[in-house]
PDB file of N, CA and C in Angstrom:
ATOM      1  N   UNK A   1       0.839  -1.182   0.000  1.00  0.00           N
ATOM      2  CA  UNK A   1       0.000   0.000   0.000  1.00  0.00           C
ATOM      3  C   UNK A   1       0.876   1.235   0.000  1.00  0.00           C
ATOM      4  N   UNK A   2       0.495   2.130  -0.920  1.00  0.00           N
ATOM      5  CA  UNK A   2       1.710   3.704  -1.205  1.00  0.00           C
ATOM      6  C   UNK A   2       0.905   4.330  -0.031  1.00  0.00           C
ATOM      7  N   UNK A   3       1.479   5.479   0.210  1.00  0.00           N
ATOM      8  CA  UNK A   3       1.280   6.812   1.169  1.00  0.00           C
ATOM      9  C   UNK A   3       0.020   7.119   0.395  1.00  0.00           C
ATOM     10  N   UNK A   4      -1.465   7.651   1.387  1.00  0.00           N
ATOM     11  CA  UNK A   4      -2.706   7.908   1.051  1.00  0.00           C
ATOM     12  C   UNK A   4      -2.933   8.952   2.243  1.00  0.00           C
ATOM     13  N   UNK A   5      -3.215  10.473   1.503  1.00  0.00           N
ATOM     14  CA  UNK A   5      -3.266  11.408   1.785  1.00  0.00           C
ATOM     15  C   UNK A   5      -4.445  11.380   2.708  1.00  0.00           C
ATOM     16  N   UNK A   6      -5.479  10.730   2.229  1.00  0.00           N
ATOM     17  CA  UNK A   6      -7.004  10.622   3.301  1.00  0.00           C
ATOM     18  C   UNK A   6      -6.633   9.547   4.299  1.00  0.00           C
ATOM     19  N   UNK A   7      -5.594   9.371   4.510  1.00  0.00           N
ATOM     20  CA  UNK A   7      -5.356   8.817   6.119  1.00  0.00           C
ATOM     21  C   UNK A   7      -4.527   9.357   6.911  1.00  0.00           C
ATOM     22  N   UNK A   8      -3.511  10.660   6.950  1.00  0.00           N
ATOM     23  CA  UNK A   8      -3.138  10.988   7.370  1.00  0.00           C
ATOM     24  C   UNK A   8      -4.302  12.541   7.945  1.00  0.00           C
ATOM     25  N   UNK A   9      -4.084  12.774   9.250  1.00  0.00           N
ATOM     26  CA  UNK A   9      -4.775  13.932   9.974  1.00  0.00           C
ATOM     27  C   UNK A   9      -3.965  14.590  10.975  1.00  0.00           C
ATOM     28  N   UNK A  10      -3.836  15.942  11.733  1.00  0.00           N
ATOM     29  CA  UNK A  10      -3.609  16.473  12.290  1.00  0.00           C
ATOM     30  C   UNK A  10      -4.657  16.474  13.655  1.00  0.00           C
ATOM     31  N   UNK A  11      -3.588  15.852  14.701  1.00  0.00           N
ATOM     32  CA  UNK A  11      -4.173  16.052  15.854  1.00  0.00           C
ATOM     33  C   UNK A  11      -3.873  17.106  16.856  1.00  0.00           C
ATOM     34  N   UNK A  12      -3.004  18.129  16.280  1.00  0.00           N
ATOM     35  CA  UNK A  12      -2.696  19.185  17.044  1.00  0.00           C
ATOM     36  C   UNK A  12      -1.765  19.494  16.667  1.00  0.00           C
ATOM     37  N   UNK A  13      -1.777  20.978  16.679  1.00  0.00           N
ATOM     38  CA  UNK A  13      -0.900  22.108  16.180  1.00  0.00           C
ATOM     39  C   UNK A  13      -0.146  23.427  16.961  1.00  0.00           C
ATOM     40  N   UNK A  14       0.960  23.951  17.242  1.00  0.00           N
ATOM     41  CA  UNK A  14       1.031  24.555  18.310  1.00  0.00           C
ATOM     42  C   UNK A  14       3.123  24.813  18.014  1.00  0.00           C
ATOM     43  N   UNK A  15       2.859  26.684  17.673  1.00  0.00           N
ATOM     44  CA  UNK A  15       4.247  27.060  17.800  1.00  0.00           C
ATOM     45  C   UNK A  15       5.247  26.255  16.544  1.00  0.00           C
ATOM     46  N   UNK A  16       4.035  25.975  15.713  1.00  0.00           N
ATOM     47  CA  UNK A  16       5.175  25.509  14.204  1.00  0.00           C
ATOM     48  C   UNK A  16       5.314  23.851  14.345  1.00  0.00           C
ATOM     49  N   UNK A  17       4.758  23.046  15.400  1.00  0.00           N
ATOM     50  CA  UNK A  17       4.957  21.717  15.706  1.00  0.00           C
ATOM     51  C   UNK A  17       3.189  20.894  15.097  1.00  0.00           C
ATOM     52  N   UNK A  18       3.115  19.816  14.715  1.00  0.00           N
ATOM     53  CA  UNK A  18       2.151  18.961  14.173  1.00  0.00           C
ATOM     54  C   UNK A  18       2.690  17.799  14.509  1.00  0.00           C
ATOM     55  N   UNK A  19       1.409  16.988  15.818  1.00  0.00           N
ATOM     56  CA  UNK A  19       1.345  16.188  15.887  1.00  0.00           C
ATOM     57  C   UNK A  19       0.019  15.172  14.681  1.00  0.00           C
ATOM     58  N   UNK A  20       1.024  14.542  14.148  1.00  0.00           N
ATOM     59  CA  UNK A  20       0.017  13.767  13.067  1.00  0.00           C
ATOM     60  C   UNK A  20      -0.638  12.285  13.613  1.00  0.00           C
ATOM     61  N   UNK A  21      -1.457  12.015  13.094  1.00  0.00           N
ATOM     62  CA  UNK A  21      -1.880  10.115  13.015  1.00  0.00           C
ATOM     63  C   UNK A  21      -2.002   9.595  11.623  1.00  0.00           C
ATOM     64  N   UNK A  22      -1.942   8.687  11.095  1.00  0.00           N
ATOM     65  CA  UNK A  22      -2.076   7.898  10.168  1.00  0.00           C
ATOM     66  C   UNK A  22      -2.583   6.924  10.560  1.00  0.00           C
ATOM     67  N   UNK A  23      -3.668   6.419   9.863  1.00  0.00           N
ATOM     68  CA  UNK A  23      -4.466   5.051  10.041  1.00  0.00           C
ATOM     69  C   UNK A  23      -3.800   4.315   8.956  1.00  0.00           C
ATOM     70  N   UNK A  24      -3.422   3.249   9.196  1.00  0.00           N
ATOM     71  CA  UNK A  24      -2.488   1.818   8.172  1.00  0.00           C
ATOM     72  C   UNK A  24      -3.780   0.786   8.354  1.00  0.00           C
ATOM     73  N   UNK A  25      -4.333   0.424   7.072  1.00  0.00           N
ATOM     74  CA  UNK A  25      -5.059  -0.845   7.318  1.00  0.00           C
ATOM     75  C   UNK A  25      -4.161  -2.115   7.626  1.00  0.00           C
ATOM     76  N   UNK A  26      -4.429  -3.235   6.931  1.00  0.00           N
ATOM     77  CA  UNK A  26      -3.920  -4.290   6.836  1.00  0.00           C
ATOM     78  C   UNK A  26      -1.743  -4.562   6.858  1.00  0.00           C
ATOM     79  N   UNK A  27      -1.722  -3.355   6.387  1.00  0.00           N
ATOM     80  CA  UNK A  27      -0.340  -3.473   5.550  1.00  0.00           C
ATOM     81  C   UNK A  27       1.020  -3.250   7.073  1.00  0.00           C
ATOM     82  N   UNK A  28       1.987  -3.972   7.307  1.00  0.00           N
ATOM     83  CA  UNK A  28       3.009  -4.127   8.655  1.00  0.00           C
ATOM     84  C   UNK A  28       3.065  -2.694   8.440  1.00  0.00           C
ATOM     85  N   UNK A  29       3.572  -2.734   9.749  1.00  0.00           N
ATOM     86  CA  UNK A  29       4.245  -0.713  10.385  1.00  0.00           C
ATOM     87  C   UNK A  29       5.321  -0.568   9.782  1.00  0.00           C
ATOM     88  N   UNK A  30       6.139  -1.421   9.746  1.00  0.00           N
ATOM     89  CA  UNK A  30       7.584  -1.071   9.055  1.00  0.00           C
ATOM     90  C   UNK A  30       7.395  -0.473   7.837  1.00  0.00           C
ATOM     91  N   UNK A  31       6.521  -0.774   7.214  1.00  0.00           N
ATOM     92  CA  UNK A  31       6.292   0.169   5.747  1.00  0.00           C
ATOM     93  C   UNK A  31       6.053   1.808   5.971  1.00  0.00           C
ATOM     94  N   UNK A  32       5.618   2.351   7.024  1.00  0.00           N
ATOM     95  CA  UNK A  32       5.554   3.780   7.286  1.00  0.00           C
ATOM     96  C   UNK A  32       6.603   4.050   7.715  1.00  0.00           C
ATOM     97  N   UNK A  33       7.901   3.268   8.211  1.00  0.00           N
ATOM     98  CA  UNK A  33       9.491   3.561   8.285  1.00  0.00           C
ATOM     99  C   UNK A  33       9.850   3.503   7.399  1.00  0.00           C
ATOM    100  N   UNK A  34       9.643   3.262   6.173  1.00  0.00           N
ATOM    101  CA  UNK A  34      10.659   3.681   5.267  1.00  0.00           C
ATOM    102  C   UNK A  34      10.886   4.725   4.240  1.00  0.00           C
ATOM    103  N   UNK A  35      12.174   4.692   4.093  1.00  0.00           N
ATOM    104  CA  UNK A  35      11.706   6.523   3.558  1.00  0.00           C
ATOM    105  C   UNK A  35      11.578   6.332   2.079  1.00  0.00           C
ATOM    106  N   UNK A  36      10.939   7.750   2.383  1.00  0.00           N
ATOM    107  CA  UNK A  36      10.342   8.814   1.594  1.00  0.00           C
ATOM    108  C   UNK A  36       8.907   7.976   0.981  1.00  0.00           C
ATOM    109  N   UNK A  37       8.093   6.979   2.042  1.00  0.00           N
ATOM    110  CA  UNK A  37       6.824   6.744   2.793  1.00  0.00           C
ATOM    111  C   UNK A  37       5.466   8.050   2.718  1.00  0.00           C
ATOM    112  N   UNK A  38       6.135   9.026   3.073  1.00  0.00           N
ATOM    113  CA  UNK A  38       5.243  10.601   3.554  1.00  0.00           C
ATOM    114  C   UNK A  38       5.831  11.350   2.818  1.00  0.00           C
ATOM    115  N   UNK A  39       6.356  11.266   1.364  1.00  0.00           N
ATOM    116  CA  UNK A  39       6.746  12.216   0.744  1.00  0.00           C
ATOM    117  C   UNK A  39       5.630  12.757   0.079  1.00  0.00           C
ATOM    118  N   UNK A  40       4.567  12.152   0.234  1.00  0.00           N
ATOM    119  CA  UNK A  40       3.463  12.898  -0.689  1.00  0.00           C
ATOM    120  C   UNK A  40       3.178  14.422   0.105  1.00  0.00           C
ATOM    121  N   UNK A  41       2.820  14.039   1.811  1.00  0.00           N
ATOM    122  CA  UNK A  41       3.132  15.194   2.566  1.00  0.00           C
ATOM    123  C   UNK A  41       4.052  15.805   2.762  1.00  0.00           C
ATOM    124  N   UNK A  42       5.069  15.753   2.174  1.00  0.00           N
ATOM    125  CA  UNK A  42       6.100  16.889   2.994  1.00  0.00           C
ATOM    126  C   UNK A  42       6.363  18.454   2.591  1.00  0.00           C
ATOM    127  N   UNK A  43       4.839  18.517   1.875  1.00  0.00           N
ATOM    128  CA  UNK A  43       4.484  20.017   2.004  1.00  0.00           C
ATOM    129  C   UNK A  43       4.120  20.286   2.926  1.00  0.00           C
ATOM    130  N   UNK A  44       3.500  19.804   3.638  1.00  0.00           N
ATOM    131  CA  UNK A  44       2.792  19.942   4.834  1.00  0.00           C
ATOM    132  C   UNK A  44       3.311  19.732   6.194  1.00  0.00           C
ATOM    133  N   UNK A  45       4.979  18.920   6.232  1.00  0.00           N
ATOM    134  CA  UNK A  45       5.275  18.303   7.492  1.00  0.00           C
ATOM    135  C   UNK A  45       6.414  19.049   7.555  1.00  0.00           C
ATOM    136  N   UNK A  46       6.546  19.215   8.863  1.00  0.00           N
ATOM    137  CA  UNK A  46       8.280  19.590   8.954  1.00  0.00           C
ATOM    138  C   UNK A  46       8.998  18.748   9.997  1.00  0.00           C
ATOM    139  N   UNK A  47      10.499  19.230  10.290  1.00  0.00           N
ATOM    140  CA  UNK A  47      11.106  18.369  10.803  1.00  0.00           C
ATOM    141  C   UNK A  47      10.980  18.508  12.068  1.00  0.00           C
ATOM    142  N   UNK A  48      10.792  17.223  12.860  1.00  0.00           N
ATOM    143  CA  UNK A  48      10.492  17.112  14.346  1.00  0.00           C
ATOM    144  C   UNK A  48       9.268  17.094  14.573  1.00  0.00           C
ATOM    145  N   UNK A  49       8.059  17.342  13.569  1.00  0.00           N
ATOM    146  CA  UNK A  49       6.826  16.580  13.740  1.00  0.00           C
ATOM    147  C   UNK A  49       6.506  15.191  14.225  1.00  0.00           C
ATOM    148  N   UNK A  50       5.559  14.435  15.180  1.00  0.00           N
ATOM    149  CA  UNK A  50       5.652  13.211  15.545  1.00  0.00           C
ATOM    150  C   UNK A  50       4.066  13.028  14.403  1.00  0.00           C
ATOM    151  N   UNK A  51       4.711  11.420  14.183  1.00  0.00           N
ATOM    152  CA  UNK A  51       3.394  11.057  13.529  1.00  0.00           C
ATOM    153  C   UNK A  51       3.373  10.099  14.338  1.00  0.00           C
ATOM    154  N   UNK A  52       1.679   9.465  14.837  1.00  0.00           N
ATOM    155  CA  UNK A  52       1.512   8.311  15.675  1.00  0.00           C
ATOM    156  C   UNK A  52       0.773   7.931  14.279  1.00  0.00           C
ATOM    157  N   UNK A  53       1.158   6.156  14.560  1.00  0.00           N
ATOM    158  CA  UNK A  53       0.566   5.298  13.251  1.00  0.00           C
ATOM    159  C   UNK A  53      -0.179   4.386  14.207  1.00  0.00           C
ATOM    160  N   UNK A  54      -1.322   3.813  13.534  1.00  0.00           N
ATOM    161  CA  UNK A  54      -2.029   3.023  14.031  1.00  0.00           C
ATOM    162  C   UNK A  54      -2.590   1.928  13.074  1.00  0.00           C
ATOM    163  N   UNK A  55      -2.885   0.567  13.535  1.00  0.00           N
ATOM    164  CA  UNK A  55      -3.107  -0.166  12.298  1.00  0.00           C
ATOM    165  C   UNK A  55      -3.671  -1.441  12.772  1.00  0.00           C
ATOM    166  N   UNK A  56      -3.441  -2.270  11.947  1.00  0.00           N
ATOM    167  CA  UNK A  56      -3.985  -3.845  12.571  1.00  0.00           C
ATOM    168  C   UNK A  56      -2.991  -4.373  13.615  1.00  0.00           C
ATOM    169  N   UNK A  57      -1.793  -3.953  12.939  1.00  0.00           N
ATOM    170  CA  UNK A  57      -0.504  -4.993  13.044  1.00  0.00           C
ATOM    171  C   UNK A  57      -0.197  -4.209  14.672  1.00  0.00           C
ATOM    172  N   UNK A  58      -0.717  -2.743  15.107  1.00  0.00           N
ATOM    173  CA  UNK A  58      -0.694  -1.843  16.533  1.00  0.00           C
ATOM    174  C   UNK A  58      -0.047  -0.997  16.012  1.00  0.00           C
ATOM    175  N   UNK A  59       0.527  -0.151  16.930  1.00  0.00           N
ATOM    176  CA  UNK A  59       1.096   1.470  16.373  1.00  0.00           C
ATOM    177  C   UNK A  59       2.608   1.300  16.725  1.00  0.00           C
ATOM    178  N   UNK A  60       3.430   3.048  16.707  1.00  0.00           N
ATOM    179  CA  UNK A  60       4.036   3.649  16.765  1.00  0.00           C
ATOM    180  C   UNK A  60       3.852   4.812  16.731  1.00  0.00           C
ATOM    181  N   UNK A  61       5.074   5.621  17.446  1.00  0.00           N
ATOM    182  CA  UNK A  61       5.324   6.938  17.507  1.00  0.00           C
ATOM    183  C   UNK A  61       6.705   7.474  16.763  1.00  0.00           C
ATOM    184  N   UNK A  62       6.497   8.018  15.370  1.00  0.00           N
ATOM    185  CA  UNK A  62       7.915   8.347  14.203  1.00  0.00           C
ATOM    186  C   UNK A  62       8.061   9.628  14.394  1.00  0.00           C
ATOM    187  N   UNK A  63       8.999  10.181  14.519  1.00  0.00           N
ATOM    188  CA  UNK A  63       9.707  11.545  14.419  1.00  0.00           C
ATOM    189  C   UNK A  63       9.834  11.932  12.885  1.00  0.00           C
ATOM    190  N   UNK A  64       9.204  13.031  12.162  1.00  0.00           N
ATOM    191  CA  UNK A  64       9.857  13.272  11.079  1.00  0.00           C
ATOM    192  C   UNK A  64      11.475  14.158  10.659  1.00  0.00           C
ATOM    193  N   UNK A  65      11.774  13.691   9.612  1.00  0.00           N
ATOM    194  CA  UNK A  65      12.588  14.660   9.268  1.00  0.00           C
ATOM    195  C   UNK A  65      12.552  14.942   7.712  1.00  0.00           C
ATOM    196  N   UNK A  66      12.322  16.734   7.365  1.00  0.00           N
ATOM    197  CA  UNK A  66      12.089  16.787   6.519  1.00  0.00           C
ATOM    198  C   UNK A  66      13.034  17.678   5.444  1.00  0.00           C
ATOM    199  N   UNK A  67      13.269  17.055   4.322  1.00  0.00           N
ATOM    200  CA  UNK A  67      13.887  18.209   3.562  1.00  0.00           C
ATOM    201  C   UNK A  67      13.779  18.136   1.893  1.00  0.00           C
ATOM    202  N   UNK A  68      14.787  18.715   1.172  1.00  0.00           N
ATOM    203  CA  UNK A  68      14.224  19.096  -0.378  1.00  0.00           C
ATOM    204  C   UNK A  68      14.131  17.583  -1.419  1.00  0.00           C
ATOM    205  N   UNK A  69      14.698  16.280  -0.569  1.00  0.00           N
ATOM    206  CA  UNK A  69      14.805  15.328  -1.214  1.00  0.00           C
ATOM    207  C   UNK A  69      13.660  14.608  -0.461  1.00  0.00           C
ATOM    208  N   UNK A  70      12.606  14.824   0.635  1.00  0.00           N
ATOM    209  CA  UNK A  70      11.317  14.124   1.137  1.00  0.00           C
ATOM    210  C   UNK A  70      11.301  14.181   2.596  1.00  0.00           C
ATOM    211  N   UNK A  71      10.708  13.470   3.231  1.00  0.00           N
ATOM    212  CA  UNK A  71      10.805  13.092   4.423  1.00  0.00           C
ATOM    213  C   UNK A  71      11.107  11.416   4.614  1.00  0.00           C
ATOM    214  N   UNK A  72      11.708  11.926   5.648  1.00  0.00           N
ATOM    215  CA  UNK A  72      12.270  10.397   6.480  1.00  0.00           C
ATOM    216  C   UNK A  72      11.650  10.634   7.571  1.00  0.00           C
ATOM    217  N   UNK A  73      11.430   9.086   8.188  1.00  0.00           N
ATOM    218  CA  UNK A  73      11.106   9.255   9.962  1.00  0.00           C
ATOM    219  C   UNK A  73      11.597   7.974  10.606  1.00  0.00           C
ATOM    220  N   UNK A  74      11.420   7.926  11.593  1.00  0.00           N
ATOM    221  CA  UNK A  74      12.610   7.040  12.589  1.00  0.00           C
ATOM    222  C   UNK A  74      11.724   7.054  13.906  1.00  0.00           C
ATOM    223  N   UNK A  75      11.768   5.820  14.391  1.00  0.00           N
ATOM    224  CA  UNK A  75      11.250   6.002  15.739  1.00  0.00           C
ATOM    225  C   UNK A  75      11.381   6.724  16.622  1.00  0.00           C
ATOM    226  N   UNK A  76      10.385   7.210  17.769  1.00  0.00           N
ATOM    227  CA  UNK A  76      10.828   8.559  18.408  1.00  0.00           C
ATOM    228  C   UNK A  76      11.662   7.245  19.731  1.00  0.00           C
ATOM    229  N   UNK A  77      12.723   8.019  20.037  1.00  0.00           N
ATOM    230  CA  UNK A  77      13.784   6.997  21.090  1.00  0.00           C
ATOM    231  C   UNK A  77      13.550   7.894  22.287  1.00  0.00           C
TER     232      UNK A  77
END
């Protein structure tokens, strides 16, 4: 499954920071780790945004990082 813009939402906004969610149906979490995953958004995301993912397989919490070649994200540690 590619990156789908109608599953990603903003759950809060505050001082230039966006906390995001993404709903993942069926498809493992590791696929929203890999990059350039959220490059469709990265008009919209910047770096140090958290996205929480949620899905069948259960969630995570990814840190973005964003720049002129996409976004990457990485677990928040």
């Amino acid at each position: 499954m590619n990156f789908a813009v109608r599953n990603l939402s903003v759950l809060g906004y505050a001082q230039g920071f966006t906390l995001w969610h993404y709903k993942l149906s069926t498809n493992p979490l590791d696929l929203v780790s890999s990059p350039g995953f959220f490059d469709g958004a990265a008009d919209m995301m910047a770096t140090g945004d958290l996205v929480m993912v949620s899905g069948q397989a259960g969630g995570r919490v990814l840190v973005a990082s964003v720049s002129k070649s996409g976004v990457v994200t990485a677990p928040l540690a």
